[in-house]
N, C-alpha and C. Protein backbone atom coordinates (compact mmCIF):
# COMPACT_ATOMS: atom_id res chain seq x y z
N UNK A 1 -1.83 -6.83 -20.59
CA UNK A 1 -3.18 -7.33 -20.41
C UNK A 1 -3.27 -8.10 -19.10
N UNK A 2 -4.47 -8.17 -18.14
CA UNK A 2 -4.80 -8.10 -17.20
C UNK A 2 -4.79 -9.91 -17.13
N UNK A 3 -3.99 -10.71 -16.48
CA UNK A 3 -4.43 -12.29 -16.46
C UNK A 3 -5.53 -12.78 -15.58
N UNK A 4 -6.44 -11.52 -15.09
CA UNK A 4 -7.79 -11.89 -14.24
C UNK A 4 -8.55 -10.81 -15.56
N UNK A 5 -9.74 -11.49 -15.11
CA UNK A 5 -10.66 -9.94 -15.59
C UNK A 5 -11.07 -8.98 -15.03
N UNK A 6 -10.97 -7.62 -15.28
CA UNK A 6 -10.96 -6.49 -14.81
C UNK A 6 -12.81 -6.47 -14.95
N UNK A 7 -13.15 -6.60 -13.92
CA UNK A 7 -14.54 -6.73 -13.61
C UNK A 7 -14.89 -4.81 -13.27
N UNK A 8 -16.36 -4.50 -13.49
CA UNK A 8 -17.25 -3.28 -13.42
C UNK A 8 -18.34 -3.96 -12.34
N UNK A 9 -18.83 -2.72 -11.84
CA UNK A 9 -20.35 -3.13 -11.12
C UNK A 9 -21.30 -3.80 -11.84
N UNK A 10 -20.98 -3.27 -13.46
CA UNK A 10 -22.51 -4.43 -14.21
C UNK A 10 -21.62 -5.78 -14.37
N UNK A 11 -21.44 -6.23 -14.18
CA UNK A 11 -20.60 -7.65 -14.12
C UNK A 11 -19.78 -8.77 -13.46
N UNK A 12 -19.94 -7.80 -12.30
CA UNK A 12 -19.15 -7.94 -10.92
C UNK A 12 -19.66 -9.22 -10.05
N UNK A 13 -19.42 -10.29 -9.32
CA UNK A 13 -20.45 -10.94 -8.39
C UNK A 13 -21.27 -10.10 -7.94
N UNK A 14 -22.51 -10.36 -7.41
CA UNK A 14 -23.32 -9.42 -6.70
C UNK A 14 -22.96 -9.00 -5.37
N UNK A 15 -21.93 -9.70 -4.46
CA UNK A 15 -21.31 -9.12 -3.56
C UNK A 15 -20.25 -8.26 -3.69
N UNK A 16 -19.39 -7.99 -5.00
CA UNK A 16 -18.29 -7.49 -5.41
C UNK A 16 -19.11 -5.69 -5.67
N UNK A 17 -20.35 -5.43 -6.22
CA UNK A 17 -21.02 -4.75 -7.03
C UNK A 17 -21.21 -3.53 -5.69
N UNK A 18 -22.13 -3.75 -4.66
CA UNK A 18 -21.76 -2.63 -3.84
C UNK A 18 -19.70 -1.98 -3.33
N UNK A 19 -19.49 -2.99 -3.57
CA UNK A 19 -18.08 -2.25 -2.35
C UNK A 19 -17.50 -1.51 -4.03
N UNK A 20 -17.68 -2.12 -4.74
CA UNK A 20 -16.89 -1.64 -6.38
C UNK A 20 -17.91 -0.40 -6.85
N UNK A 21 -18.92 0.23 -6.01
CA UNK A 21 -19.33 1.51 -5.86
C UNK A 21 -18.60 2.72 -5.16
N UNK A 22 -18.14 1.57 -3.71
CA UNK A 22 -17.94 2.64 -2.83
C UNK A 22 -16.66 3.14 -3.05
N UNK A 23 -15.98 1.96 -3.92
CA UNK A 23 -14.39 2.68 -4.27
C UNK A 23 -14.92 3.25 -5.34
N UNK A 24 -15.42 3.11 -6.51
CA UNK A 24 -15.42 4.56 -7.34
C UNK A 24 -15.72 5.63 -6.74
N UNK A 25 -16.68 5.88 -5.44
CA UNK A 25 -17.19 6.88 -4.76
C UNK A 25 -15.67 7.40 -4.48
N UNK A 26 -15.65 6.53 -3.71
CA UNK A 26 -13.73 7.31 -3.14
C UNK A 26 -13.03 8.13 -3.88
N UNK A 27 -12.57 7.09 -5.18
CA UNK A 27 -11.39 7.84 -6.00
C UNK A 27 -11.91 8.74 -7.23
N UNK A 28 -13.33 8.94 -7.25
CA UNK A 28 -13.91 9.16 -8.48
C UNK A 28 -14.21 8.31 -9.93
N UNK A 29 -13.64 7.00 -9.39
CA UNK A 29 -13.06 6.41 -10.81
C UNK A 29 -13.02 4.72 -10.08
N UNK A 30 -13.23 3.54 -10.81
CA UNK A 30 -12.69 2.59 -10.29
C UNK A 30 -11.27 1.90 -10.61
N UNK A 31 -10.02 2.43 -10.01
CA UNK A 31 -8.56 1.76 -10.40
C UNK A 31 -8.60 0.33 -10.33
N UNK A 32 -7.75 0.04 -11.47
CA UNK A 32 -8.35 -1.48 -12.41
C UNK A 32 -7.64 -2.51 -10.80
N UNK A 33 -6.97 -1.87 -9.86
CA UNK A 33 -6.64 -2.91 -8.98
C UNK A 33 -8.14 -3.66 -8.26
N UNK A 34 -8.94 -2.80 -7.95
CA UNK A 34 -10.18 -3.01 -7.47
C UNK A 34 -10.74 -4.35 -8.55
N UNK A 35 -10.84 -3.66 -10.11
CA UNK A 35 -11.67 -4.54 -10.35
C UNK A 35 -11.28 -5.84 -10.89
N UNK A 36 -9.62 -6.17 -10.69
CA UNK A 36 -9.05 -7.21 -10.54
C UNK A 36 -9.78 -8.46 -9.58
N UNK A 37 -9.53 -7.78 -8.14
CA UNK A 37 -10.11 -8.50 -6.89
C UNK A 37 -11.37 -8.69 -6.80
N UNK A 38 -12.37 -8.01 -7.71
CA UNK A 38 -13.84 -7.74 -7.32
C UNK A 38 -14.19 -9.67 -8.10
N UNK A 39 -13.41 -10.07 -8.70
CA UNK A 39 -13.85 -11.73 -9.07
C UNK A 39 -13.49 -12.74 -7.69
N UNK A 40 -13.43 -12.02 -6.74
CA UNK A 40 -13.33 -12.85 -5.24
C UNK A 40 -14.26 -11.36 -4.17
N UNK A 41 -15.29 -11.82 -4.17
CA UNK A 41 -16.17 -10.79 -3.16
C UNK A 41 -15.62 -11.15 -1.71
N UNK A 42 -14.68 -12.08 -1.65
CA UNK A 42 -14.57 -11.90 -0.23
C UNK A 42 -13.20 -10.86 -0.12
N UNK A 43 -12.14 -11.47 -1.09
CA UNK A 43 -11.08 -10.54 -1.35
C UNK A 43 -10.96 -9.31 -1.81
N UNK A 44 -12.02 -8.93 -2.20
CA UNK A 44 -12.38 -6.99 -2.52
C UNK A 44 -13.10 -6.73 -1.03
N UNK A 45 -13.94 -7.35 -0.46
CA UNK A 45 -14.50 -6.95 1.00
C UNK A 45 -12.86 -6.93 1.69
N UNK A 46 -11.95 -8.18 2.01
CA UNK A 46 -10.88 -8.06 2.78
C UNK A 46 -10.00 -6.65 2.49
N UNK A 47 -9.96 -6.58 1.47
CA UNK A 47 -8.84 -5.35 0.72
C UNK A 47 -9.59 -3.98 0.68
N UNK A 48 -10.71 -3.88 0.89
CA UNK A 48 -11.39 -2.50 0.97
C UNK A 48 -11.63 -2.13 2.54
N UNK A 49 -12.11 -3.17 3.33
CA UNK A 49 -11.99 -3.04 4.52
C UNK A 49 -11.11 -2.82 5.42
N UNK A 50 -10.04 -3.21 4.57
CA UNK A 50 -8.23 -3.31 5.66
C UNK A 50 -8.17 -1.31 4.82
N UNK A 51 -8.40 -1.16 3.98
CA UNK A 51 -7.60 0.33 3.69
C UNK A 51 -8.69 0.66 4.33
N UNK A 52 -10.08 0.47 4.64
CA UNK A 52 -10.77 1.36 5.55
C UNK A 52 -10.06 1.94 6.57
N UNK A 53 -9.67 0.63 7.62
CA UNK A 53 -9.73 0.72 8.93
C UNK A 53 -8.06 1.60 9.00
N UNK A 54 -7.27 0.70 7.82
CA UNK A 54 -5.64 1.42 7.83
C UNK A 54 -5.67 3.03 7.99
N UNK A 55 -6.93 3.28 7.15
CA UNK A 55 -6.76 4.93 6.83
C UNK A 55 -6.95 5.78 8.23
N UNK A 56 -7.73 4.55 9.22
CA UNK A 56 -8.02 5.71 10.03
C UNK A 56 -6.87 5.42 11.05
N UNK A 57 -5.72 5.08 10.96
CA UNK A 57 -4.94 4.64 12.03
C UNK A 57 -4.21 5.95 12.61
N UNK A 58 -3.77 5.50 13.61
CA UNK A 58 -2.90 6.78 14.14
C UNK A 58 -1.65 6.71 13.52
N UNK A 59 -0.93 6.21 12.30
CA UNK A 59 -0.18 6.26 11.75
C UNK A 59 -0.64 7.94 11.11
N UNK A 60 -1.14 7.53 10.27
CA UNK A 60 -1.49 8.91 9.22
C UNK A 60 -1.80 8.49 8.22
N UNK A 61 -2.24 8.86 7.12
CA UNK A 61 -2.54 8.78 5.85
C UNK A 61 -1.03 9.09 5.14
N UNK A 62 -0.25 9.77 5.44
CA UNK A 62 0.68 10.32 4.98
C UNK A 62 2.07 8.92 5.17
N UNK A 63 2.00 8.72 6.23
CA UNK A 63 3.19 7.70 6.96
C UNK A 63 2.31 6.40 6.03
N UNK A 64 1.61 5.93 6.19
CA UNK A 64 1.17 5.08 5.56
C UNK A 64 1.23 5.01 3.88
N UNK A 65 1.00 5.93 2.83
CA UNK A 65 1.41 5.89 1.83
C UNK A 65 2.95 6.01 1.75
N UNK A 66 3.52 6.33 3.15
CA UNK A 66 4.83 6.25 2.43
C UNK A 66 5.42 5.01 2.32
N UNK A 67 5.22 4.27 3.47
CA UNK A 67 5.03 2.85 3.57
C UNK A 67 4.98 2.14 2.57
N UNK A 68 3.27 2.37 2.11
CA UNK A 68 3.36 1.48 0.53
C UNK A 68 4.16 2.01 0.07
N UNK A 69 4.96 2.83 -0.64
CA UNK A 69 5.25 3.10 -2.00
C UNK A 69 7.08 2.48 -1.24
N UNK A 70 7.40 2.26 -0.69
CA UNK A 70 9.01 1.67 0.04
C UNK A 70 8.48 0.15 -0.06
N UNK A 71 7.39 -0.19 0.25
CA UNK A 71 7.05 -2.09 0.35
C UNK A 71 6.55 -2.28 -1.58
N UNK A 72 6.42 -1.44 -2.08
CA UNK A 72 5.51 -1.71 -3.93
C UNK A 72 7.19 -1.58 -4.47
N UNK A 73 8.21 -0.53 -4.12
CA UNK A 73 9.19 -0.51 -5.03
C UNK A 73 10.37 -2.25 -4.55
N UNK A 74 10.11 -2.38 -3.39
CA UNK A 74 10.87 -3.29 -3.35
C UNK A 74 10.36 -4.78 -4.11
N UNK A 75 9.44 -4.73 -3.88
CA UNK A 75 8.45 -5.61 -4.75
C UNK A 75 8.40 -5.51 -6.18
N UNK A 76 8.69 -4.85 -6.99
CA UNK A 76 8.51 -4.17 -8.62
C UNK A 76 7.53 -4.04 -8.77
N UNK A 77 5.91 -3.36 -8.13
CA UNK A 77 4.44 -3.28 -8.12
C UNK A 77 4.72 -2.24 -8.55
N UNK A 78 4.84 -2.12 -10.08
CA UNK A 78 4.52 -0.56 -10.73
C UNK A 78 3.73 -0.13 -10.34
N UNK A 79 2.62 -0.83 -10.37
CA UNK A 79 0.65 -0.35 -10.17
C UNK A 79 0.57 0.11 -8.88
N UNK A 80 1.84 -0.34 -7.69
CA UNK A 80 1.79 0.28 -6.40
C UNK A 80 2.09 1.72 -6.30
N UNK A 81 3.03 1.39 -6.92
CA UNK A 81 4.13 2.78 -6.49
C UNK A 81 3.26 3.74 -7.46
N UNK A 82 2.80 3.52 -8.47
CA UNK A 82 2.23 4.95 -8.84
C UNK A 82 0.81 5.52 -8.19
N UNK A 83 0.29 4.65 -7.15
CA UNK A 83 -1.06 4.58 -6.98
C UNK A 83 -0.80 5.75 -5.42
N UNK A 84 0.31 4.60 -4.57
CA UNK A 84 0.09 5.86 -3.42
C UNK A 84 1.26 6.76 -3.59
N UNK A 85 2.23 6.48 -4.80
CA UNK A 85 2.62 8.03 -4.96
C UNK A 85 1.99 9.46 -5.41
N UNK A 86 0.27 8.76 -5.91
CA UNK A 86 -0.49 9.79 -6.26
C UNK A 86 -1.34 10.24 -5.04
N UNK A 87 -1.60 9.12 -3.85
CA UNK A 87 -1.98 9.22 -2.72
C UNK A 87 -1.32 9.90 -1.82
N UNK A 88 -0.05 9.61 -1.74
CA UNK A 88 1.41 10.49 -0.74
C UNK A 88 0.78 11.78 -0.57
N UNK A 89 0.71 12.29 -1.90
CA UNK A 89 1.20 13.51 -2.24
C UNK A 89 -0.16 14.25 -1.75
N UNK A 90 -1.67 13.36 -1.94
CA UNK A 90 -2.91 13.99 -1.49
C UNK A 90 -2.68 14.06 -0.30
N UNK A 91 -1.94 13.09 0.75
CA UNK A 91 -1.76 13.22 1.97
C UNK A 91 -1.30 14.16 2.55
N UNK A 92 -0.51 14.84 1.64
CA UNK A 92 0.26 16.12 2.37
C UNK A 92 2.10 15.78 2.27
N UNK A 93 2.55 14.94 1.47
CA UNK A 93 3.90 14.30 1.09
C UNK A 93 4.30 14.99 0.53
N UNK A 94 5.68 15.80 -0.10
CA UNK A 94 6.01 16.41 -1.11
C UNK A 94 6.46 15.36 -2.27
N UNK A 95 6.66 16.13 -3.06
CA UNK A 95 7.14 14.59 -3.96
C UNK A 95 8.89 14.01 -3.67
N UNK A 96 9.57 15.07 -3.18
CA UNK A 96 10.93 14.50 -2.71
C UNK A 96 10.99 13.35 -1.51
N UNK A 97 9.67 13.53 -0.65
CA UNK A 97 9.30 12.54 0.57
C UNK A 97 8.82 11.52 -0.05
N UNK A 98 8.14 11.88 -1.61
CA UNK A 98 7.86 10.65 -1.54
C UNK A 98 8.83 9.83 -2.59
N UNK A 99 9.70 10.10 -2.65
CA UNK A 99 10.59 9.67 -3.47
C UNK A 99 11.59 8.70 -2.55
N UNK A 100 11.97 9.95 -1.92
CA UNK A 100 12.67 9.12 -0.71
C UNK A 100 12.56 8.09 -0.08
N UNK A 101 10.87 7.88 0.35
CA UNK A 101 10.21 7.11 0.85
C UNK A 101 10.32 6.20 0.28
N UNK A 102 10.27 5.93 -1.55
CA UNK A 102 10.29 4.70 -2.30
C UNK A 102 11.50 4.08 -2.00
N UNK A 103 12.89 4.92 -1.66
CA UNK A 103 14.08 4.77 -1.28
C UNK A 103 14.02 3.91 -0.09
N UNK A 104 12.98 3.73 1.06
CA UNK A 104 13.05 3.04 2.41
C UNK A 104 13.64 4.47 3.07
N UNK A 105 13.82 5.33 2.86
CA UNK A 105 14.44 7.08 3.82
C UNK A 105 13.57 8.10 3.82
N UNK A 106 13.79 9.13 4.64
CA UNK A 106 13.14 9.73 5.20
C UNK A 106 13.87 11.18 6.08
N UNK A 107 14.30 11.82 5.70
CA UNK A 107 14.67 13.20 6.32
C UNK A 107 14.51 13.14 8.22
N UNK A 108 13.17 12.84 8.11
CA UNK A 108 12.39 12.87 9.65
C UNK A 108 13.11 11.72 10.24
N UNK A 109 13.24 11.64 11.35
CA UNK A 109 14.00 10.56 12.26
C UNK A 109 12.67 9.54 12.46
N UNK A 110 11.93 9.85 12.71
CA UNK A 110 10.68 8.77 13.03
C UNK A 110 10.01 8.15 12.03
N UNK A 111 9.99 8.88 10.72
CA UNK A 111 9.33 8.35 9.52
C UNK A 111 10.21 7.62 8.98
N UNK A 112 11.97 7.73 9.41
CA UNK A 112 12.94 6.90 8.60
C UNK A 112 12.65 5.65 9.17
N UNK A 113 12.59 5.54 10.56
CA UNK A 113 12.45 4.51 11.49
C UNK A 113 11.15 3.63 10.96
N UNK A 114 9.97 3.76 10.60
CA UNK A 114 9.09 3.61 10.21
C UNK A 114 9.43 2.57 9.06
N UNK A 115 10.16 3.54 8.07
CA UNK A 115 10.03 2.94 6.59
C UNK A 115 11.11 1.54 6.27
N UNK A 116 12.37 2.04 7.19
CA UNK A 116 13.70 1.26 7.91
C UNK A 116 13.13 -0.35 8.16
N UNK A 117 11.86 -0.23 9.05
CA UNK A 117 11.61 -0.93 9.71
C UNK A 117 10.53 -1.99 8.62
N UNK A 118 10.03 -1.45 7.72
CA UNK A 118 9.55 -1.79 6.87
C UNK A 118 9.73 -2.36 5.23
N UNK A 119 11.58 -2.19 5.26
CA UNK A 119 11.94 -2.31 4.00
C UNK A 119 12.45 -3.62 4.54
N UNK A 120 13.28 -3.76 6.14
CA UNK A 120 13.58 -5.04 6.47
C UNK A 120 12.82 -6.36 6.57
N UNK A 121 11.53 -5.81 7.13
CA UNK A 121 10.12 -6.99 7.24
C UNK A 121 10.49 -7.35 6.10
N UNK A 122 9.93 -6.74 4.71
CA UNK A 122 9.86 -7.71 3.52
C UNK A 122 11.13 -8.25 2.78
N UNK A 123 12.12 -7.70 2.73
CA UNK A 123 13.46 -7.88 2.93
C UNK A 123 13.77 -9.39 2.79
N UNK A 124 13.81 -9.26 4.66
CA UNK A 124 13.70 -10.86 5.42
C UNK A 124 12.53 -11.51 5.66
N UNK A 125 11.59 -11.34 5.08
CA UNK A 125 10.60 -12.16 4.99
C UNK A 125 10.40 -12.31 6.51
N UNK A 126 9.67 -10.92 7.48
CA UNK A 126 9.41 -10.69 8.77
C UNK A 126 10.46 -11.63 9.72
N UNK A 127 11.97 -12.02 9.07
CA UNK A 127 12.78 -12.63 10.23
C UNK A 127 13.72 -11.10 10.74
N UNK A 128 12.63 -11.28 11.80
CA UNK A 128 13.62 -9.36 12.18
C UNK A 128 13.64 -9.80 13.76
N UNK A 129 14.75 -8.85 14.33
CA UNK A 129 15.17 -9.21 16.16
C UNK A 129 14.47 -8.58 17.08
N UNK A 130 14.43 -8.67 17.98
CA UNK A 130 13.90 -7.34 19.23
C UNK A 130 14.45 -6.24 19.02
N UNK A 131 15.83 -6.58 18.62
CA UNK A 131 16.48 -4.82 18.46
C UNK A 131 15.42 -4.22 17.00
N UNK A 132 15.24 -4.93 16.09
CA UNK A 132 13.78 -3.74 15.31
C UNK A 132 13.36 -3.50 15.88
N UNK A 133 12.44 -4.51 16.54
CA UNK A 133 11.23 -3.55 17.41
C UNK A 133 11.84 -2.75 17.85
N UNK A 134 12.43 -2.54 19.24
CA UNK A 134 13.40 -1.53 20.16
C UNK A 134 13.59 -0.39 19.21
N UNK A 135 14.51 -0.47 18.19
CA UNK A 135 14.65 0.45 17.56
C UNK A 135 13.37 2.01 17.23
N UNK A 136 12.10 0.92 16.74
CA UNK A 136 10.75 2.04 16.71
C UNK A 136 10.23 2.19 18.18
N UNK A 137 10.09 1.44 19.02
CA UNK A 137 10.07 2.07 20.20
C UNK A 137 11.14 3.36 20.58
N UNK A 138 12.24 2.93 20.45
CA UNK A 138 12.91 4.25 20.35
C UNK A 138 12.96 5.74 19.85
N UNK A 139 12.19 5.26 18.48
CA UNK A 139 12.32 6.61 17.67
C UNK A 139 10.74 7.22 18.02
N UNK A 140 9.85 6.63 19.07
CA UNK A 140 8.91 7.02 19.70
C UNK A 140 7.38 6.46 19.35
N UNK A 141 7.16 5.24 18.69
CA UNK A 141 6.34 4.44 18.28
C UNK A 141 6.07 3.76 19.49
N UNK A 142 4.52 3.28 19.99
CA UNK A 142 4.12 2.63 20.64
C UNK A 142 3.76 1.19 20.18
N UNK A 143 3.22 0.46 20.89
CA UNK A 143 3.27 -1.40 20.23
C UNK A 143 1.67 -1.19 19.50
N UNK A 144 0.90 -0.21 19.91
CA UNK A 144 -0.15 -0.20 18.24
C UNK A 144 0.19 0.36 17.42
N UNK A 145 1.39 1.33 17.01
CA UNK A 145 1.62 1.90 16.44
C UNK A 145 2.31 1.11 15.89
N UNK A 146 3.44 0.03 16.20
CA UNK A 146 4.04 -1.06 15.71
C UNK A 146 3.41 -1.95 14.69
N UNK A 147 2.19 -2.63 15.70
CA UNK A 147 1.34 -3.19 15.04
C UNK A 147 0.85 -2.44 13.75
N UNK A 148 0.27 -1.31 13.68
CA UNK A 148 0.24 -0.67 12.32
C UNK A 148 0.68 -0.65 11.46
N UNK A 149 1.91 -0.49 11.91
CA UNK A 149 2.96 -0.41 10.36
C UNK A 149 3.08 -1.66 10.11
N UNK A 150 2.99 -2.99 10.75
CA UNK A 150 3.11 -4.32 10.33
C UNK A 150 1.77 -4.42 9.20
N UNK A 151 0.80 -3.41 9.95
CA UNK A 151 -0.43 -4.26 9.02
C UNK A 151 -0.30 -3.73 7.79
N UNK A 152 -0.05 -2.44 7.83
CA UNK A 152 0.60 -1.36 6.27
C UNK A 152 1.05 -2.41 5.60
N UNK A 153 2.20 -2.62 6.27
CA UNK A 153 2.91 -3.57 5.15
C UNK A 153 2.38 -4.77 4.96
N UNK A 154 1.66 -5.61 5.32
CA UNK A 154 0.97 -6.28 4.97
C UNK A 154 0.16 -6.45 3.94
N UNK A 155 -1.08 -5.36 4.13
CA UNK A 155 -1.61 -4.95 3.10
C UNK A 155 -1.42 -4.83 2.20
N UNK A 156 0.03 -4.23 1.69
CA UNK A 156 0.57 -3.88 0.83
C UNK A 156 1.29 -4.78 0.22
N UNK A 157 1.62 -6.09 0.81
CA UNK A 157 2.00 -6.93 0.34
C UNK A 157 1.19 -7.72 -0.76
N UNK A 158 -0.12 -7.98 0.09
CA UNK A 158 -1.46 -8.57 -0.61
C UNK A 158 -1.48 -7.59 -1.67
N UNK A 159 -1.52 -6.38 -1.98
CA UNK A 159 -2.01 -5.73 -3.21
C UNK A 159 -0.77 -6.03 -4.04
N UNK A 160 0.31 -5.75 -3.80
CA UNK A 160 1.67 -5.94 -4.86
C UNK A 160 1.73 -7.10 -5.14
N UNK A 161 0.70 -8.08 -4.87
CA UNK A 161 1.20 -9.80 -5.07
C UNK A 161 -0.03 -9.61 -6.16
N UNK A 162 -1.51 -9.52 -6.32
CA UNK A 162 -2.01 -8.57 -7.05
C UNK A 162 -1.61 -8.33 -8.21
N UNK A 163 -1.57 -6.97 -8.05
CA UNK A 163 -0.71 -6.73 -9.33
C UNK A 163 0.06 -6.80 -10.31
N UNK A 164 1.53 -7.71 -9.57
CA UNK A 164 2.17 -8.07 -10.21
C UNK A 164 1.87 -9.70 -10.96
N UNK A 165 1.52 -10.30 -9.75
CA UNK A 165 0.92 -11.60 -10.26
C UNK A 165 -0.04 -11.76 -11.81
N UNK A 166 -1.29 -10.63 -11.21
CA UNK A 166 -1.89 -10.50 -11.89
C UNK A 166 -1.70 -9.73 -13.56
N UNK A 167 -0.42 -8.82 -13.70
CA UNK A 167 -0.53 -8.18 -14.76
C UNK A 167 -1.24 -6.89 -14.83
N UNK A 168 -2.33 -6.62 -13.23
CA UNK A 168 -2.75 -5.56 -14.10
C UNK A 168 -2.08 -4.14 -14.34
N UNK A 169 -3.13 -3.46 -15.08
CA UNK A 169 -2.77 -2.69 -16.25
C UNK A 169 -2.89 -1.16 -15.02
N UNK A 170 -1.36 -0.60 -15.15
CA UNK A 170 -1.56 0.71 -14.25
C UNK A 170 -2.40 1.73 -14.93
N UNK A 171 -3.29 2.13 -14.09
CA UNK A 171 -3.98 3.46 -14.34
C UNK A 171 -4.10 4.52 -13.93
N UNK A 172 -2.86 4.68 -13.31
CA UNK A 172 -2.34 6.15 -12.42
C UNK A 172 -1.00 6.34 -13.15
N UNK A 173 -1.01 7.63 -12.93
CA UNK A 173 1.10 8.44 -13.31
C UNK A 173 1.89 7.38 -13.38
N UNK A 174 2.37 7.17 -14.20
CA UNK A 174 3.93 6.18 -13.97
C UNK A 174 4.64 6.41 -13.04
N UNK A 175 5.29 5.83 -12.31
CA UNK A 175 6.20 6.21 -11.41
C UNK A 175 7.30 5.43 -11.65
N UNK A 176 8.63 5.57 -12.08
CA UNK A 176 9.70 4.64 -12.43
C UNK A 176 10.66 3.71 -10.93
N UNK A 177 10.37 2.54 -10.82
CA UNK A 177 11.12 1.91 -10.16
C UNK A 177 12.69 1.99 -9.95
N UNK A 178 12.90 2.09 -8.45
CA UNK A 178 13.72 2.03 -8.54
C UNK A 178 14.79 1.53 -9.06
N UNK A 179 16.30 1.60 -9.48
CA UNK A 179 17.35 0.72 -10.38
C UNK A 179 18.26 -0.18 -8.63
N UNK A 180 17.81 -1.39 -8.79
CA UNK A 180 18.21 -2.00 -7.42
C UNK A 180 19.80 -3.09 -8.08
């Protein structure tokens, strides 16, 4: 059981009530993470607006769910990992990528670098050297592209704190956490 209330558009603040449209528009459905946050209209505007702008990054839709689901398993965000492992896979992920991905790995040299770089941020609690950075510069990432994956994980931090904090109740595929 959910330790916030899982708020709907008829019940929602009146600022929570449009954006808790536009995500059912999205997913067909409103996932109870939404209507967790929708009892802070500024924090459903912050969290709908950041996956706006994330989605359109030059990362990908694809690199980016893999992201979350490597920053939700290290975290124990069941509600993560099953959400963009159902996302991965719309992205164009197979499910072994995205498995892997929950792993922090990656087949691809640039997507490992990516996820590498992203299992350490939360890890060490963002105490990382120049040689990280260097490292994704290397594997051919530019410093917005850097910046991106910082904000990925970010994001993703805020939702897995969320979830887990909160209790809520997954409403996507199970996806089993990793055994760490």
């Amino acid at each position: 059981m959910s330790r916030v209330e899982l708020l709907s558009s008829e019940n929602a603040p009146g600022a929570s009530r449009q954006l808790l449209e536009q995500v059912h528009g999205a997913f067909g459905a409103t996932p109870n993470m939404f209507r967790a946050v929708a009892n802070s209209p500024a924090a459903l505007a912050s969290m709908w607006g950041s996956f706006g702008a994330l989605g359109g990054s030059t990362l990908g839709a694809k690199l980016g769910e893999q992201i979350a689901v490597a920053v939700a398993d290290l975290n124990d965000c069941e509600y993560c990992l099953a959400a963009h492992t159902v996302l991965g896979r719309k992205a164009g992920a197979s499910a072994e990528e995205m498995a892997a991905a929950q792993a922090g790995q990656s087949h691809d040299p640039k997507t490992a670098a990516a996820l590498s770089f992203a299992s350490k941020v939360v890890k060490q609690r963002a105490k990382i050297g120049a040689d990280d950075v260097a490292a994704l510069r290397q594997a051919g990432y530019g410093d917005g592209e850097i910046v991106e994956i910082m904000a990925h994980i970010a994001l993703n931090l805020f939702t897995n704190y969320v979830n887990v904090a909160f209790a809520v109740p997954v409403d996507f595929p199970q996806v089993k956490l990793s055994a760490k």
